[in-house]
N, C-alpha and C. Protein backbone atom coordinates (compact mmCIF):
# COMPACT_ATOMS: atom_id res chain seq x y z
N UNK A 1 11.70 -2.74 -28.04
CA UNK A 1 11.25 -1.36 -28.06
C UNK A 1 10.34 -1.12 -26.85
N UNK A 2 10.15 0.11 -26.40
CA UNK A 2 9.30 0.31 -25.32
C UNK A 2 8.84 1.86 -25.58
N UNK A 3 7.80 1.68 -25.37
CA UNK A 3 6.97 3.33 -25.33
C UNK A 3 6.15 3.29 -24.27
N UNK A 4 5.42 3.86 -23.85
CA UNK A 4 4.77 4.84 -22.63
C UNK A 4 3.76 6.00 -23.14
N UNK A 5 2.73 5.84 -22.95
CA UNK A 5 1.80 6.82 -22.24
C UNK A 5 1.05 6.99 -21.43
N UNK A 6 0.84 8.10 -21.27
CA UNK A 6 -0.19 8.70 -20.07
C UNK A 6 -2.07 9.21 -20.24
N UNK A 7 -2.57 8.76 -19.42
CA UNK A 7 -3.65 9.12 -19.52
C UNK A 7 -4.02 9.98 -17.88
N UNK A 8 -5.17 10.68 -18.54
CA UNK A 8 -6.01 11.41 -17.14
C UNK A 8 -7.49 10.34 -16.71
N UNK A 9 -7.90 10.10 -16.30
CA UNK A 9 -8.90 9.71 -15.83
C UNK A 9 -9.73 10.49 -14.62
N UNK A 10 -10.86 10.80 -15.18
CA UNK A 10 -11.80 11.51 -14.41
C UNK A 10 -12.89 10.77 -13.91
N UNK A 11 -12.58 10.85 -12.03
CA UNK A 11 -13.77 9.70 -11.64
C UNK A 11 -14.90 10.40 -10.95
N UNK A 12 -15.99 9.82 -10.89
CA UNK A 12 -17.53 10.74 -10.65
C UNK A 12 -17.24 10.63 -8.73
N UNK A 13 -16.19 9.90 -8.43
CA UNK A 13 -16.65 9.52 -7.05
C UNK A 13 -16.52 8.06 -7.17
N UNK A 14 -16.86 7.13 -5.84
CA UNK A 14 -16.64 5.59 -5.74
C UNK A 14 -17.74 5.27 -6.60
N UNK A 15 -16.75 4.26 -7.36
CA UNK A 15 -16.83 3.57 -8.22
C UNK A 15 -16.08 3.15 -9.38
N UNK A 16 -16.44 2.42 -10.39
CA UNK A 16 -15.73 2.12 -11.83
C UNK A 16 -15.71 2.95 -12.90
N UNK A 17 -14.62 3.48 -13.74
CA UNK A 17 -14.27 3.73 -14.85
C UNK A 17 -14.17 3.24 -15.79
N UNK A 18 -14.31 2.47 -16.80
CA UNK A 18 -14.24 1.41 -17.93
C UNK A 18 -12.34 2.62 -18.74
N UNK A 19 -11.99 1.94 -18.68
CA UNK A 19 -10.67 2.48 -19.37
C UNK A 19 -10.46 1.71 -20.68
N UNK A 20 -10.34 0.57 -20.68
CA UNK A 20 -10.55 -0.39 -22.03
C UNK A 20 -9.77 0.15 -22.98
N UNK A 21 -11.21 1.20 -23.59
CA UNK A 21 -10.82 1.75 -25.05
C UNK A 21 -9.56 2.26 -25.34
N UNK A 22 -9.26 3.46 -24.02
CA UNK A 22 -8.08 4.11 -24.03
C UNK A 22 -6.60 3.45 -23.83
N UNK A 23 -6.98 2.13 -23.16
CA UNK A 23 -5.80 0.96 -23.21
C UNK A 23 -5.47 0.24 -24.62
N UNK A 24 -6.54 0.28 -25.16
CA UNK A 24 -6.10 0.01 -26.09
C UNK A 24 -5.61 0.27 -27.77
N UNK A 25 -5.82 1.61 -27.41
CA UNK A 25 -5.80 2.77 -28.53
C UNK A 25 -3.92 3.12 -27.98
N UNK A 26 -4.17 3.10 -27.05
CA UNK A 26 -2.87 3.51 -26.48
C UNK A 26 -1.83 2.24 -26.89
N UNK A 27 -1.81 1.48 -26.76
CA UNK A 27 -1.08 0.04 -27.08
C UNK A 27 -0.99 0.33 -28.69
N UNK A 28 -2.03 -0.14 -29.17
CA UNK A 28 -2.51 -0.02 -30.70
C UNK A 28 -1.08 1.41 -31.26
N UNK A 29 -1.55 2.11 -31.02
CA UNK A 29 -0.34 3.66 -31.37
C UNK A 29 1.24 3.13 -30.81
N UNK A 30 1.91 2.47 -30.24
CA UNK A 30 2.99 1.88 -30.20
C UNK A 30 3.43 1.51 -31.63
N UNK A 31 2.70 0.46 -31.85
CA UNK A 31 3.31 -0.08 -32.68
C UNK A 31 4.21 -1.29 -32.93
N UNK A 32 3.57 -1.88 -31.49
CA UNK A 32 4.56 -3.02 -30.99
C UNK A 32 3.41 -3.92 -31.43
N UNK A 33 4.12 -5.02 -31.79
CA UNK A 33 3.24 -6.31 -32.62
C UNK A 33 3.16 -7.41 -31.39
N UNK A 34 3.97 -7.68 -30.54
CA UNK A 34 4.22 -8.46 -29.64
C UNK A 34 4.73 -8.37 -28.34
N UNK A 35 4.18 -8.32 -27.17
CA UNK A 35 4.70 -7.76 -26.00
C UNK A 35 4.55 -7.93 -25.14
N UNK A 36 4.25 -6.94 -24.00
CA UNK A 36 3.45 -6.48 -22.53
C UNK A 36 3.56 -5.76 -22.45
N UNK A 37 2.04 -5.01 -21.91
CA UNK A 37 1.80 -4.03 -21.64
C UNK A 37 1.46 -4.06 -19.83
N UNK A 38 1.77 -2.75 -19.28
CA UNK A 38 1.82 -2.72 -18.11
C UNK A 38 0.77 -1.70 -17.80
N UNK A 39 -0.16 -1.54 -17.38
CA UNK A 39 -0.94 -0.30 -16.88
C UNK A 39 -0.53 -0.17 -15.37
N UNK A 40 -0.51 1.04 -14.92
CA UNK A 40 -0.04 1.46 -13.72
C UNK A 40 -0.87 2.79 -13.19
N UNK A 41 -1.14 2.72 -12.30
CA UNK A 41 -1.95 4.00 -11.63
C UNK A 41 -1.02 4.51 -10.45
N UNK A 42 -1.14 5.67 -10.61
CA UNK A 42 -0.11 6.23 -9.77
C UNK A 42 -1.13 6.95 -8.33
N UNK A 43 -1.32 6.69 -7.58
CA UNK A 43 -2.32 6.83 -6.33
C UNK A 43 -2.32 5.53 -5.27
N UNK A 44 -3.31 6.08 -4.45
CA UNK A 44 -2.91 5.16 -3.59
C UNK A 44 -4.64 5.02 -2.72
N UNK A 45 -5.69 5.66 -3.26
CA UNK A 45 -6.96 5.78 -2.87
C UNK A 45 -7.61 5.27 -4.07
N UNK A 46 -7.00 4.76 -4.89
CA UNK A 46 -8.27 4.28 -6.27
C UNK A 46 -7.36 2.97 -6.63
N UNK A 47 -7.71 1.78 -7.56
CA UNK A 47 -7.01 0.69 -7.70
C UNK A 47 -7.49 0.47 -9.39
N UNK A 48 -7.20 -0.42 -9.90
CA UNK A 48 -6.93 -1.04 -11.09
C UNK A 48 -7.40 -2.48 -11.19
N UNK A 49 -8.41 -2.94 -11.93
CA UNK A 49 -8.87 -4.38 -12.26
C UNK A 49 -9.04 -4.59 -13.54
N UNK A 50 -9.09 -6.11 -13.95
CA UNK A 50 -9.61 -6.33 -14.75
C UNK A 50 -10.76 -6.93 -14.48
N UNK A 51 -12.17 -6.72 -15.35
CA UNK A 51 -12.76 -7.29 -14.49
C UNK A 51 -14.16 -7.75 -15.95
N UNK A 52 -15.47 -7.87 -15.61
CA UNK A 52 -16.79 -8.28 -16.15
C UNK A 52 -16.88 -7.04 -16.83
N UNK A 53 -17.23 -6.87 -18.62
CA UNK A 53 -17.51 -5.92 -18.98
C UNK A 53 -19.12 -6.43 -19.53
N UNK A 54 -19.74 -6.63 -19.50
CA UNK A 54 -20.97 -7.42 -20.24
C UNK A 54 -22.11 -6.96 -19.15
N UNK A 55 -21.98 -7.50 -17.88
CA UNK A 55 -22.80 -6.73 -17.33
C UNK A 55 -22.82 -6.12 -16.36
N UNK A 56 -23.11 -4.70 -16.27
CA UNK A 56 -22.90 -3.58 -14.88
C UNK A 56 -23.60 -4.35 -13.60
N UNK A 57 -24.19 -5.20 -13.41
CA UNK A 57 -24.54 -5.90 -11.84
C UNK A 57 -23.00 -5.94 -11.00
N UNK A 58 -22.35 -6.82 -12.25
CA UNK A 58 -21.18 -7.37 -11.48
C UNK A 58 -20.52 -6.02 -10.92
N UNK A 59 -20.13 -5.02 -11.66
CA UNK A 59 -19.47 -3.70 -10.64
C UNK A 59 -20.39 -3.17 -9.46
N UNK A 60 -21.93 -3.37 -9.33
CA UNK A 60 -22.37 -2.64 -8.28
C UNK A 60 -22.34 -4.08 -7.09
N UNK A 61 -22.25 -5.24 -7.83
CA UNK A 61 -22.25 -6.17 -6.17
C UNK A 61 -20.48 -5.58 -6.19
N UNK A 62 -19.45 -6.30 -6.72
CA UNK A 62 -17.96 -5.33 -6.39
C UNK A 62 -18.16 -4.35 -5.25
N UNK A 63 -18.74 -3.50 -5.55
CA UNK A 63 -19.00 -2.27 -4.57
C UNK A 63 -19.70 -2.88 -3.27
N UNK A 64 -20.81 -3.32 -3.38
CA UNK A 64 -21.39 -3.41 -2.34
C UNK A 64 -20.66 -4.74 -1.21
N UNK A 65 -20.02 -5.89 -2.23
CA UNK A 65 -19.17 -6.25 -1.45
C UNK A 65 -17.86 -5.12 -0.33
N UNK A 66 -17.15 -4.45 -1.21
CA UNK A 66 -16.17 -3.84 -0.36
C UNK A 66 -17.12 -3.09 0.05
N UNK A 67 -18.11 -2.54 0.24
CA UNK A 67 -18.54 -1.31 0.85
C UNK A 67 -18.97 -2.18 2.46
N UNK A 68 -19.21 -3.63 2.31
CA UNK A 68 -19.63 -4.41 3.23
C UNK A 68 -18.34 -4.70 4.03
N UNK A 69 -17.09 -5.39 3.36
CA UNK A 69 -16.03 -5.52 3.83
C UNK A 69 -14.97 -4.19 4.27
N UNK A 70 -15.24 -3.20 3.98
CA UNK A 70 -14.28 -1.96 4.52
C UNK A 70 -15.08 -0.89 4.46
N UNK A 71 -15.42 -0.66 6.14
CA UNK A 71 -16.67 0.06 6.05
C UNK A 71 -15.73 1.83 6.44
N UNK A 72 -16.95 2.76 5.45
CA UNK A 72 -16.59 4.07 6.02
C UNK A 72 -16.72 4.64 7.32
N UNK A 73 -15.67 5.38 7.95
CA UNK A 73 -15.75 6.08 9.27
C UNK A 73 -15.75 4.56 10.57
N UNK A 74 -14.81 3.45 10.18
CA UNK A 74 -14.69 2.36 10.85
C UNK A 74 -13.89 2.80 11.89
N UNK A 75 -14.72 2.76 13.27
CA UNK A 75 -13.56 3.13 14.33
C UNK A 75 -12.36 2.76 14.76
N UNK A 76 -12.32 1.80 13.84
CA UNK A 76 -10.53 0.82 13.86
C UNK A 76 -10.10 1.54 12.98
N UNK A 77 -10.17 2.41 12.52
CA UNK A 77 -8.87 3.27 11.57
C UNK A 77 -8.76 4.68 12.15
N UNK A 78 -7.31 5.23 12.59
CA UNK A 78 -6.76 6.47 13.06
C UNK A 78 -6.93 7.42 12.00
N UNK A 79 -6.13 7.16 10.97
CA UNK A 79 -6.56 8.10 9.83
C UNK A 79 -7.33 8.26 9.03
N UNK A 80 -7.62 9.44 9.28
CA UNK A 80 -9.08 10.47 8.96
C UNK A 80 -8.77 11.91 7.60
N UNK A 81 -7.58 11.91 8.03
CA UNK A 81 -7.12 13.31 7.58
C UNK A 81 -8.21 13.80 6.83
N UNK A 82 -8.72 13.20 6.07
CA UNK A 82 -9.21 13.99 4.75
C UNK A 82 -10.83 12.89 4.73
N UNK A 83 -11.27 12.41 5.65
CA UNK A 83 -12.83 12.17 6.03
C UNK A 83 -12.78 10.82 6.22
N UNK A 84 -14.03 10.77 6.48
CA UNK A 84 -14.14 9.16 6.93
C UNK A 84 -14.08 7.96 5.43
N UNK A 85 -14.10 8.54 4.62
CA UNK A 85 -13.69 7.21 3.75
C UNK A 85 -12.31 7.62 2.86
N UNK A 86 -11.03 7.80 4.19
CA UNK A 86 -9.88 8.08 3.84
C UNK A 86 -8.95 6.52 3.70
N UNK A 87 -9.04 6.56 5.13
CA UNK A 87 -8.63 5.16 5.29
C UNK A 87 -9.24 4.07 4.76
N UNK A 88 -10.51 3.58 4.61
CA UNK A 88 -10.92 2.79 3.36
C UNK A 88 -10.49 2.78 2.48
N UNK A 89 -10.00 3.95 1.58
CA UNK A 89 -9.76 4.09 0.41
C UNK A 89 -8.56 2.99 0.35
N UNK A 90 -7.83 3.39 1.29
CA UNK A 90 -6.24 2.80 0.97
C UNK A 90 -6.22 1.28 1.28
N UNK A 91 -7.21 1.01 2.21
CA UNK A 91 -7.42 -0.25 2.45
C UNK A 91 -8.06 -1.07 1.16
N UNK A 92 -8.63 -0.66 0.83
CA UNK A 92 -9.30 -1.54 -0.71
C UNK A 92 -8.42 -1.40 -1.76
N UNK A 93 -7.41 0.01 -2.03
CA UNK A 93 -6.12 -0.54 -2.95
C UNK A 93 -5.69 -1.45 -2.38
N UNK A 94 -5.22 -1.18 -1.25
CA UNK A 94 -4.01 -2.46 -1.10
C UNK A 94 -4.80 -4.03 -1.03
N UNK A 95 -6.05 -4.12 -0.95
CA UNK A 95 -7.16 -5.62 -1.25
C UNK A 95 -6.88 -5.38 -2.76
N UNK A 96 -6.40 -4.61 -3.77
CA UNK A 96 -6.92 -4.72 -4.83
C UNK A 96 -5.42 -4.88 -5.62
N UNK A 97 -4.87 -3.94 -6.67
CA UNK A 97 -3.75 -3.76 -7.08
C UNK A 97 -3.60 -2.16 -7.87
N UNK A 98 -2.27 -1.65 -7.69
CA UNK A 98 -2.09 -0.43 -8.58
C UNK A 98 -1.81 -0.54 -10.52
N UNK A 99 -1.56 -2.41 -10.76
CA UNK A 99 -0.34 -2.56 -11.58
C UNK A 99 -1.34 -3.84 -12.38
N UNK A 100 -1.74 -3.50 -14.06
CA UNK A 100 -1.84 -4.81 -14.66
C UNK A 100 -0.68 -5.27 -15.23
N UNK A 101 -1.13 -6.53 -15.72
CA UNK A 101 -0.05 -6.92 -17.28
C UNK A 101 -1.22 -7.19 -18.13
N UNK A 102 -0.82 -6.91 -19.32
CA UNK A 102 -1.74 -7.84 -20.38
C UNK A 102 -0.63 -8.04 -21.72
N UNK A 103 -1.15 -9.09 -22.17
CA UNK A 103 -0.38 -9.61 -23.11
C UNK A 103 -0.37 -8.63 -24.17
N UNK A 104 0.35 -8.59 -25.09
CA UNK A 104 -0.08 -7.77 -26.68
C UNK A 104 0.10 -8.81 -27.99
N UNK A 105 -0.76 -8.76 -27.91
CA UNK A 105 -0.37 -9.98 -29.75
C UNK A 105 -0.74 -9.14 -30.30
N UNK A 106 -0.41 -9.37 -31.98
CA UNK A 106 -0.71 -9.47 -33.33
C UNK A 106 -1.02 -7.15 -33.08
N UNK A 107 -0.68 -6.45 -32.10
CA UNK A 107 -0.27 -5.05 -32.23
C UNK A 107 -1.42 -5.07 -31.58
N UNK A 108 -2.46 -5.41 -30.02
CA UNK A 108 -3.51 -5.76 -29.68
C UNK A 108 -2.98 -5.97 -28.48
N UNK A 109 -4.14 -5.37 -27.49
CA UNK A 109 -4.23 -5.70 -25.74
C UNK A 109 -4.93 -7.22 -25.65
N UNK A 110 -4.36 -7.84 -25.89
CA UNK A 110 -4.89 -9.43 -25.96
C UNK A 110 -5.73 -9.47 -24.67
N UNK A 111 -7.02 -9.17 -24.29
CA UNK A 111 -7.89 -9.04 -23.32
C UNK A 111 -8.82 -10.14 -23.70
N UNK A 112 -9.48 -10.64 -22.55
CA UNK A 112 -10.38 -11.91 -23.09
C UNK A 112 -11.51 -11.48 -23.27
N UNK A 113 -12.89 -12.26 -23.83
CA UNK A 113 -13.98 -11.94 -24.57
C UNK A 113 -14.78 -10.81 -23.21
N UNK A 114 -15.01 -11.25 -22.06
CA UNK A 114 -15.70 -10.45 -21.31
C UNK A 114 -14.85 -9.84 -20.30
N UNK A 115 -13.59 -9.46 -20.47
CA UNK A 115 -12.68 -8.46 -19.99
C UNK A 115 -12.44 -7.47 -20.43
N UNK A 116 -12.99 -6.03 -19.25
CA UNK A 116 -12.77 -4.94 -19.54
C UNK A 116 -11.61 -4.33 -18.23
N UNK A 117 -10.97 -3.49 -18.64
CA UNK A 117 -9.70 -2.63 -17.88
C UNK A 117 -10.87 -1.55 -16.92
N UNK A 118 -10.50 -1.63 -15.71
CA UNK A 118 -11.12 -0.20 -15.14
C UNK A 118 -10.37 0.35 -14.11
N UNK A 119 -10.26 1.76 -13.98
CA UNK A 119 -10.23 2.28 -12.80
C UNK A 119 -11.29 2.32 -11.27
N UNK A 120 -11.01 1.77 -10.24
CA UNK A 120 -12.13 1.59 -9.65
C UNK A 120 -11.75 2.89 -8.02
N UNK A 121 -12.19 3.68 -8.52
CA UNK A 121 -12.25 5.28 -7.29
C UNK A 121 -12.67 4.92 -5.91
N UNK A 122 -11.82 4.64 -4.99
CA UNK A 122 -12.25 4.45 -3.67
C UNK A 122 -12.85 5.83 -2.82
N UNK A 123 -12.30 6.53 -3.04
CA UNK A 123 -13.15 7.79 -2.43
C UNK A 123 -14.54 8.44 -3.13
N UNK A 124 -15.10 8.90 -2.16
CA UNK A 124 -16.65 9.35 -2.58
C UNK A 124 -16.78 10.72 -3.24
N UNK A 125 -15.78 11.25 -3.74
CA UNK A 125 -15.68 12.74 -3.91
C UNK A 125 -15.36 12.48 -5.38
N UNK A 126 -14.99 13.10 -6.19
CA UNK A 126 -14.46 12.59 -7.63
C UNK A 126 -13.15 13.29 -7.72
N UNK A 127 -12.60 12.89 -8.53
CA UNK A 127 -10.95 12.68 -8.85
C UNK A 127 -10.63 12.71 -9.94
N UNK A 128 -8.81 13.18 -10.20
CA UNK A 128 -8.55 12.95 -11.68
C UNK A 128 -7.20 12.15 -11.32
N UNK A 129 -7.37 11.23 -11.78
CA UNK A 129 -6.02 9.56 -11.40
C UNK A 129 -5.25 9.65 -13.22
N UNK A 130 -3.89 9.49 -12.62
CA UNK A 130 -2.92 9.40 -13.52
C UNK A 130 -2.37 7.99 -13.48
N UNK A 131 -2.43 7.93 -14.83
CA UNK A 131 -2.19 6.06 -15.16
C UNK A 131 -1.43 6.14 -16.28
N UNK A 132 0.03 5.08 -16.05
CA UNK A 132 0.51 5.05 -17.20
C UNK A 132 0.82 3.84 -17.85
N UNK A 133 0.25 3.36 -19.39
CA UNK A 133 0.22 2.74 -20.26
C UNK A 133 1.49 2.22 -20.62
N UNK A 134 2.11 1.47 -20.24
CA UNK A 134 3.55 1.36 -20.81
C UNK A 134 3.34 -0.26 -21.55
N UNK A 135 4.13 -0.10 -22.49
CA UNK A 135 4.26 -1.40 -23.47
C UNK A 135 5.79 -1.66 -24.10
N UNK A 136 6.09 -2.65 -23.86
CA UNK A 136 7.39 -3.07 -23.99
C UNK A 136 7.29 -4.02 -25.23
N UNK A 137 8.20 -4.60 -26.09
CA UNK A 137 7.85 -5.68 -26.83
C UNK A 137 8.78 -5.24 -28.79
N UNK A 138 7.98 -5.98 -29.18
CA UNK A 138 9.08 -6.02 -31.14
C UNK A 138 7.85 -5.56 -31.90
């Protein structure tokens, strides 16, 4: 069996989203006991992790790492179109990924004890990112 949904996600600007809950409410409503689930973000300026949910340090070094490694308004990038942390943006998806898997047991996002799902917003402006939940499985 396979089902699919969609979510909106509303981001304040760069940084993390905790999605979690909605991953797994979303899985959970399937109805699939055993599977994979695929989360997918459809963009190409914001990325997808799994990552430390326990304590918020770990997302602000995250940041301050890439903010160190892919700097805004870097004169080695042509495209600007839309400001100086255009081209960053796309550069830290593609360091990052658009696409999880997670397991599904027992009708459950089988996530480990200090793993949380997030959207992580590369641009400084805020956004609404479309992600879709898909789960395959019996």
């Amino acid at each position: 069996m396979y089902q699919a949904k969609e979510l909106t996600v509303s981001t304040r600007g760069r940084g993390l989203v905790d999605i979690t809950a909605e991953v797994r409410k979303a899985v959970k409503g399937t109805g699939i006991r055993e599977g994979l689930c695929t989360v997918f973000l459809h963009h190409t300026s914001a990325s997808l992790i799994i990552g430390e949910n326990a304590d918020p340090v770990v997302q602000r070094d995250l940041e301050a790492f890439f903010s160190r490694l892919v700097k805004d308004g870097d004169p080695l990038f042509q495209h600007d179109a839309e400001g100086p942390d255009d081209m960053p943006a796309h550069v830290r998806t593609v360091l990052t990924q658009l696409s999880l898997s997670i397991p599904v047991k027992a009708g459950e996002a089988d996530l480990g004890t200090w793993q949380g799902v997030y959207v992580w917003e590369h641009r400084t402006s805020p956004h609404r990112r479309r992600v879709t939940v898909s789960v395959l499985g019996g």
